[in-house]
Protein backbone atom coordinates (compact mmCIF):
# COMPACT_ATOMS: atom_id res chain seq x y z
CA UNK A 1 17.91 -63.89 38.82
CA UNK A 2 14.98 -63.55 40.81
CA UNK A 3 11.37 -62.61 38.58
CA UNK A 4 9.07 -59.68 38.74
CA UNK A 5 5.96 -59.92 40.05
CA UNK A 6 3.13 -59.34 37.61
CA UNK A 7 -0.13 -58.44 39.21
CA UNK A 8 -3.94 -57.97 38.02
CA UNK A 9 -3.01 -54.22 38.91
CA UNK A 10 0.05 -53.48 36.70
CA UNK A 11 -1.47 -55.16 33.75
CA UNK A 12 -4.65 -53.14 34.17
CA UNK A 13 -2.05 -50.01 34.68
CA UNK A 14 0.15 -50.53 31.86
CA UNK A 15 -2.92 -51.11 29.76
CA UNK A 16 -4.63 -47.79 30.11
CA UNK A 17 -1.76 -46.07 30.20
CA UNK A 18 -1.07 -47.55 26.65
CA UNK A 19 -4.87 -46.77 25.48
CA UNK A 20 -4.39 -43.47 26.82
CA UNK A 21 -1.35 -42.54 24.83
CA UNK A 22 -3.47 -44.05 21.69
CA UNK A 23 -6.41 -41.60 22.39
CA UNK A 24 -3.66 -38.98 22.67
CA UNK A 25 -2.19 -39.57 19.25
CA UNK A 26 -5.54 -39.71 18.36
CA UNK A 27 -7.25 -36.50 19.73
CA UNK A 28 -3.84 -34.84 18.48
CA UNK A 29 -5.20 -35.96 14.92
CA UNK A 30 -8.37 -34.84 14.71
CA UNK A 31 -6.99 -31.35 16.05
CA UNK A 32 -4.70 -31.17 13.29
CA UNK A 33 -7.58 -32.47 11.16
CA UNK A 34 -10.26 -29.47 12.58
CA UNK A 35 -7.99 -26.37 12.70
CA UNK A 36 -6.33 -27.52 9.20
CA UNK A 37 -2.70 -26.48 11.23
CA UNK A 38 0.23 -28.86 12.27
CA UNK A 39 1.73 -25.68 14.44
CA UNK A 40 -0.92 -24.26 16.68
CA UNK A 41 1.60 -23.66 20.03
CA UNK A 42 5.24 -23.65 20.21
CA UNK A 43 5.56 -27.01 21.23
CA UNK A 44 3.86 -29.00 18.52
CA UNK A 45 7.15 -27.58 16.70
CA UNK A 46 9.48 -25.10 18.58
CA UNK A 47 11.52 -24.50 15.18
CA UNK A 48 8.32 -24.04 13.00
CA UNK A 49 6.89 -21.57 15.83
CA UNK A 50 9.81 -19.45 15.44
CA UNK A 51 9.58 -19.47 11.43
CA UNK A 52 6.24 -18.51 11.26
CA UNK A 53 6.19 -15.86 14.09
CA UNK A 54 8.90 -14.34 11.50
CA UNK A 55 7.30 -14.50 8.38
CA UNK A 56 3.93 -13.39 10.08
CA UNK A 57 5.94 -9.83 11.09
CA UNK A 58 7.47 -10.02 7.12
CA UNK A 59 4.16 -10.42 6.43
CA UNK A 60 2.96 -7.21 8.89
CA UNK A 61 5.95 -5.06 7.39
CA UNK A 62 5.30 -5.90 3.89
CA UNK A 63 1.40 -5.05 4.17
CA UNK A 64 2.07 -1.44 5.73
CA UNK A 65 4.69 -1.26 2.83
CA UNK A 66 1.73 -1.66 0.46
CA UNK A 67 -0.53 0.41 2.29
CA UNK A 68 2.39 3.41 2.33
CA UNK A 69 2.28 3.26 -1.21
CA UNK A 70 -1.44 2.82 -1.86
CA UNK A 71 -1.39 6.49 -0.01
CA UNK A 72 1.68 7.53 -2.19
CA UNK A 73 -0.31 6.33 -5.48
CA UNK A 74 -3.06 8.42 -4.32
CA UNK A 75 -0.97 11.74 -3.77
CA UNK A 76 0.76 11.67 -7.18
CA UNK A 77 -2.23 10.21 -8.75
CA UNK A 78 -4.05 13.70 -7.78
CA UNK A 79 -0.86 15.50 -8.88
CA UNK A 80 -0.53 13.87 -11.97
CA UNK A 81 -3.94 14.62 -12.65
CA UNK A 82 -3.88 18.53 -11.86
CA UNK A 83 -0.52 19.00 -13.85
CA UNK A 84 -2.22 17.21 -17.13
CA UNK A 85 -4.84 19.84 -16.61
CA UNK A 86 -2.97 22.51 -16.13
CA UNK A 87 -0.45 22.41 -18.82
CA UNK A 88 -3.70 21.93 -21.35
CA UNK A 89 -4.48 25.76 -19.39
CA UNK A 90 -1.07 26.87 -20.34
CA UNK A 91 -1.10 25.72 -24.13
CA UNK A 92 -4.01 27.58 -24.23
CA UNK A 93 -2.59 30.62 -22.84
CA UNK A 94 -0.01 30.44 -25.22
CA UNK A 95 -2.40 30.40 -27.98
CA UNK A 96 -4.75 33.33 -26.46
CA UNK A 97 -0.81 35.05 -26.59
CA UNK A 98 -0.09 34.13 -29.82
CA UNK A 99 -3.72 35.62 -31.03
CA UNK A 100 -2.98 38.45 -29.33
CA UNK A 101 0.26 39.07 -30.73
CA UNK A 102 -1.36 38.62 -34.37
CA UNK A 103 -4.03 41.38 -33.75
CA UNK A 104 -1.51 43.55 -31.85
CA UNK A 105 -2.77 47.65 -31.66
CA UNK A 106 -4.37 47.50 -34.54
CA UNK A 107 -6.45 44.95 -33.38
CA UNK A 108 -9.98 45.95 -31.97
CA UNK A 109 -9.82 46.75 -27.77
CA UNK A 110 -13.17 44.26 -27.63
CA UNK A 111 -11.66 41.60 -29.21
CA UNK A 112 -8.29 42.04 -26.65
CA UNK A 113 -10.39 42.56 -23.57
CA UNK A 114 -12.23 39.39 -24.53
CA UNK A 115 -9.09 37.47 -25.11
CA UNK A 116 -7.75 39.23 -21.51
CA UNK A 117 -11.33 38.28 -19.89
CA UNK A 118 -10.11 34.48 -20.83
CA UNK A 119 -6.37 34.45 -19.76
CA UNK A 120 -8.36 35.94 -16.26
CA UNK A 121 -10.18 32.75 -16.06
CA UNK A 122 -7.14 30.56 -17.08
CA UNK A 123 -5.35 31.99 -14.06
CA UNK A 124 -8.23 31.58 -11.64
CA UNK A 125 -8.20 27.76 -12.84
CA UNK A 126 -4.67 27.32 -12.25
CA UNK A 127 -4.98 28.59 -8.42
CA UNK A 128 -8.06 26.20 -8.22
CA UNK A 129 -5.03 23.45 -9.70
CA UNK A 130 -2.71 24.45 -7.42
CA UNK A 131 -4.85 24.11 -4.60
CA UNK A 132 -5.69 20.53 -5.24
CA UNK A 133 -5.70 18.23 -2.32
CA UNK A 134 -5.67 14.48 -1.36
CA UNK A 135 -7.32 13.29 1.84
CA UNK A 136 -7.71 17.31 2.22
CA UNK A 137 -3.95 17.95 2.52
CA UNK A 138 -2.43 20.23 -0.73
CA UNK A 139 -0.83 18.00 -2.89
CA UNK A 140 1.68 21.28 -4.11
CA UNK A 141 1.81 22.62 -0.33
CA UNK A 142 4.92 21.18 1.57
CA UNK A 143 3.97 19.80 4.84
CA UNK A 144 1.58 22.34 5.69
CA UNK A 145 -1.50 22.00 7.54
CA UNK A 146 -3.70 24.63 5.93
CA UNK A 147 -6.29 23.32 3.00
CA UNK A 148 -4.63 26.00 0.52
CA UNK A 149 -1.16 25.95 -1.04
CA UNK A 150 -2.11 29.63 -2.81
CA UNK A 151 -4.57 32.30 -1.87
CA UNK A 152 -6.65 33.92 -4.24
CA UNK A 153 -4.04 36.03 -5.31
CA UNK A 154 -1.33 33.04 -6.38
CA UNK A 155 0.92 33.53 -2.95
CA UNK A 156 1.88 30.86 -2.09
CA UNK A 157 0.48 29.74 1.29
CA UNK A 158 2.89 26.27 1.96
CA UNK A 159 6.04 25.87 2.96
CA UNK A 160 9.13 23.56 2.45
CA UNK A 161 8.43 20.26 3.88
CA UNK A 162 8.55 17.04 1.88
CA UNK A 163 5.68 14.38 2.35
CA UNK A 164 7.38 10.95 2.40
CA UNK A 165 6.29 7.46 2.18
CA UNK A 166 8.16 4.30 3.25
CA UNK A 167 7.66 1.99 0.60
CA UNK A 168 10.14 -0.73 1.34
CA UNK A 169 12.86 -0.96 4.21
CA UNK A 170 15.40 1.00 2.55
CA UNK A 171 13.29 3.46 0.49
CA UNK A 172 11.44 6.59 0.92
CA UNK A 173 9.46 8.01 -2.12
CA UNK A 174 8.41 11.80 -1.99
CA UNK A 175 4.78 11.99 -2.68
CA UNK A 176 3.59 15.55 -2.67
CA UNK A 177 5.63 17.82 -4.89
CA UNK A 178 6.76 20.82 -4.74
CA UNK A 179 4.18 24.39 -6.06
CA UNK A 180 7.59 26.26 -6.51
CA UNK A 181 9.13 24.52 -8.89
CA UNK A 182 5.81 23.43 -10.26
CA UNK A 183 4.17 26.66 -10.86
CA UNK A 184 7.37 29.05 -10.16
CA UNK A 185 8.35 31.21 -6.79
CA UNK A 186 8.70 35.12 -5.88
CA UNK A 187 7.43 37.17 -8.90
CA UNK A 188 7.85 34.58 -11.46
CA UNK A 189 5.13 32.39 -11.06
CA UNK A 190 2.70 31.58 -13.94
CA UNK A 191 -0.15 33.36 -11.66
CA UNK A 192 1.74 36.32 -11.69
CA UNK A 193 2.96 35.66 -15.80
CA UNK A 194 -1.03 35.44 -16.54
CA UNK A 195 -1.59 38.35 -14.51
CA UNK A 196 0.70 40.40 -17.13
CA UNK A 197 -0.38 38.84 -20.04
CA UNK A 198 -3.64 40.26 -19.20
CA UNK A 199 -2.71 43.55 -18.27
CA UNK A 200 -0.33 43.11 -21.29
CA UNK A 201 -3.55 42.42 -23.78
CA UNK A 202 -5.70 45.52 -22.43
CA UNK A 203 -2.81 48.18 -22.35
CA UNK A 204 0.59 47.24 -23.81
CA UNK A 205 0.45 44.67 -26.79
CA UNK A 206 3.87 45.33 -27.33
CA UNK A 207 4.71 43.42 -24.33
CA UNK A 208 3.27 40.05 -25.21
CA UNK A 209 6.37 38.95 -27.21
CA UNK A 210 8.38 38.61 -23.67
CA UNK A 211 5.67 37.00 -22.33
CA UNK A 212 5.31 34.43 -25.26
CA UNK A 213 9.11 33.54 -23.74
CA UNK A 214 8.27 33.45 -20.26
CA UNK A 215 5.43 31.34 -20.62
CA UNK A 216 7.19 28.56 -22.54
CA UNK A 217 9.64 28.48 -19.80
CA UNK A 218 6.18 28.07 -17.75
CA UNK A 219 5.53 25.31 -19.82
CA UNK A 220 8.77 23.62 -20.23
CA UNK A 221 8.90 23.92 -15.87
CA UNK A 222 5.16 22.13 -15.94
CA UNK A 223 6.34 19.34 -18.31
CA UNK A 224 9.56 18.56 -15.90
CA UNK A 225 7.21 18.35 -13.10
CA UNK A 226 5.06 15.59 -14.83
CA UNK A 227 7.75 13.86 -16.30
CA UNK A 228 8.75 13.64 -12.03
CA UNK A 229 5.40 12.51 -10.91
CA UNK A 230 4.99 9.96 -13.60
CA UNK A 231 9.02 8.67 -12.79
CA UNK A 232 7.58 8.39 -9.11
CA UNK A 233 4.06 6.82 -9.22
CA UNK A 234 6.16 3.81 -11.76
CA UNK A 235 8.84 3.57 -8.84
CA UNK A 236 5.74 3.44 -6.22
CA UNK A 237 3.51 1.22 -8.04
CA UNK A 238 6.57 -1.11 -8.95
CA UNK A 239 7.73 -1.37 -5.26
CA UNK A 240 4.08 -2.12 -3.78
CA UNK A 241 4.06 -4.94 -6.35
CA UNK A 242 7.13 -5.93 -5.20
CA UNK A 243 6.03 -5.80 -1.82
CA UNK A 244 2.81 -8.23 -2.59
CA UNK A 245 4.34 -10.39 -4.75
CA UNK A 246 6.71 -11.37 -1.44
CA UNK A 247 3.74 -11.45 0.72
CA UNK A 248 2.21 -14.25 -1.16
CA UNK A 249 5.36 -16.02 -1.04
CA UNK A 250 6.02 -15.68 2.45
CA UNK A 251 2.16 -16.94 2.75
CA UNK A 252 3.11 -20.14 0.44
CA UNK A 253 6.00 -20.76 2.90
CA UNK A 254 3.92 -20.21 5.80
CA UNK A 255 1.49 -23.04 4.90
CA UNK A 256 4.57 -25.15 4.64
CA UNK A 257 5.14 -25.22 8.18
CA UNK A 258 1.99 -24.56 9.65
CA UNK A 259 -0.22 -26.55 7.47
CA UNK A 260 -1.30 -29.84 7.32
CA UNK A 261 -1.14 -32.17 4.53
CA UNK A 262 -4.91 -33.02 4.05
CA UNK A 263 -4.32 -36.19 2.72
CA UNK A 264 -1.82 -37.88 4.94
CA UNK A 265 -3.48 -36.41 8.18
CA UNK A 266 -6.80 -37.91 7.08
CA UNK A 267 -4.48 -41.84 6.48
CA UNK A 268 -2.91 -41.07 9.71
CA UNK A 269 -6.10 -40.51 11.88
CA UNK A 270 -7.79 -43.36 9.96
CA UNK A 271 -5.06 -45.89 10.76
CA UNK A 272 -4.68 -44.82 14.25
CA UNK A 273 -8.74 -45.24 15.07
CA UNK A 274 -7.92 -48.83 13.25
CA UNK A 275 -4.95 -49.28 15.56
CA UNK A 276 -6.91 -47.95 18.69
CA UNK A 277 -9.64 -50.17 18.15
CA UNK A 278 -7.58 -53.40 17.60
CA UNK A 279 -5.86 -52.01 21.37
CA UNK A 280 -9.38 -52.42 22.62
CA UNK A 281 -9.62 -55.75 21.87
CA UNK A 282 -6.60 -57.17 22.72
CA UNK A 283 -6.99 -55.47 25.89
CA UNK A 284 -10.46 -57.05 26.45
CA UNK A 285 -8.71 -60.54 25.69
CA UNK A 286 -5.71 -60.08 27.81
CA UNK A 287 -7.20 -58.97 30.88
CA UNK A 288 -9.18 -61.97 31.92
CA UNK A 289 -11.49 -61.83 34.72
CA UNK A 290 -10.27 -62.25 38.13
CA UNK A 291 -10.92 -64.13 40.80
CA UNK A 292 -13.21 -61.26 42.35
CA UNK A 293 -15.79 -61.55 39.33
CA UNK A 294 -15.81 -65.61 39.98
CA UNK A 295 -16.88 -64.81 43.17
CA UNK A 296 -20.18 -62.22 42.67
């Protein structure tokens, strides 16, 4: 079988071309080694490319997820808030009822206008509750864009839209809540029950028993309202830890493909500058000098 013919050339050839895929492994190394990533293209790992482009939009889905219900926090949160206050205002109006009930006519007209003077201002609060906002939207106002969900007279200015927050893939949460059943609709709200009570102090006493009724039912209406926002912000704060508590594990997993082992990397690149440099001079000792250099 007839031999090939090795020349000066193809050893020189086959030499660099082996140094060069040395310095290859090697620059691919210290890359690794400087960007702290094993996966910065799809083809250092076609697989781990597609894994991490999916937990990176997990990732982006989860965040807005958490954002949603940082907003959602924030509009029952200022609900909450106003409904604390203004069931305090309705206790009190109960009492100002009872009070008045105890003086009845015989009671002094001063000491009934005064009481009436306070129920006034009670009412007046509650509008000023009922117009609370968030991010200057009315937290008791439907969907509507106006800054008021009641005018100065406790009519209600809003409408029936629901303000809804995604807070995981399969679940909305209602944020804002609604000033009907809140504060009560038509002639029946608690502006309007106020409003008596103080036209009930100044001219008909007698009258203040029914209203002692109606404004429990006030109250009772106010207390089933809290009791909703509180049931809401737990469900909303719950599901945006939810929602971060994946993030960090879809971070964790991340790392796992896309992340170097510190360690290892650093043995790697070590042993390959060892084994790069021993190529160097084997290659200095194999190549001897031709006859080209005898001759200069």
């Amino acid at each position: 079988m007839p031999g090939f013919r090795v020349t000066e050339r193809s050893m020189a050839t086959n030499t660099l071309s082996n140094l060069q895929v040395n310095l290859a492994r090697n620059q691919r190394l210290q890359d690794q080694l400087s960007s702290g990533k094993l996966v910065t293209k799809a083809s250092d790992s076609p697989g781990g490319a597609v894994i991490a482009m999916q937990h990176r939009s997990d990732m982006a889905a989860l965040n807005q997820y958490s954002r949603n219900a940082d907003d959602g926090l924030g509009w029952l949160s200022m609900a909450d808030t106003a409904l604390t206050s203004a069931s305090t205002q309705i206790n009190r109006a109960r009492e100002l009822v009872l009070t008045g009930l105890s003086s009845g006519s015989a009671g002094s007209s001063e000491a009934r206008e005064a009481i009436a003077l306070e129920v006034d201002n009670l009412r007046q609060s509650l509008i000023d509750l009922a117009n609370t906002t968030y991010l200057d939207r009315p937290v008791f106002g439907g969907t509507t864009a106006g800054h008021l969900a009641y005018d100065n007279n406790g009519a209600y200015q809003g409408d029936d839209g629901q303000v809804n927050r995604m807070i995981s893939a399969n679940a909305a949460v209602r944020v804002d809540t609604s000033g009907d059943q809140v504060f009560g609709s038509g002639p029946n709200t608690v502006f309007a029950l106020l409003g008596r009570i103080s036209d009930n102090l100044r001219n008909n006493p007698s009258g203040l028993q029914a209203d002692l009724t109606d404004i429990d039912t006030a109250q009772k209406r106010l207390q089933a309202a809290l009791s909703g926002v509180g049931s809401r912000y737990n469900q909303v704060s719950q599901m945006q830890q939810t929602a971060e508590n994946r993030v960090l594990d879809l971070k964790a997993q991340l790392s796992d493909v896309e992340d170097i082992d510190l360690p290892k990397t650093i043995t790697e690149l070590s042993l390959q500058q060892t084994a790069y440099q021993a190529a160097l001079a084997a290659t200095a000792r194999v190549i001897q000098p031709s006859l080209v250099d005898f001759l200069r």
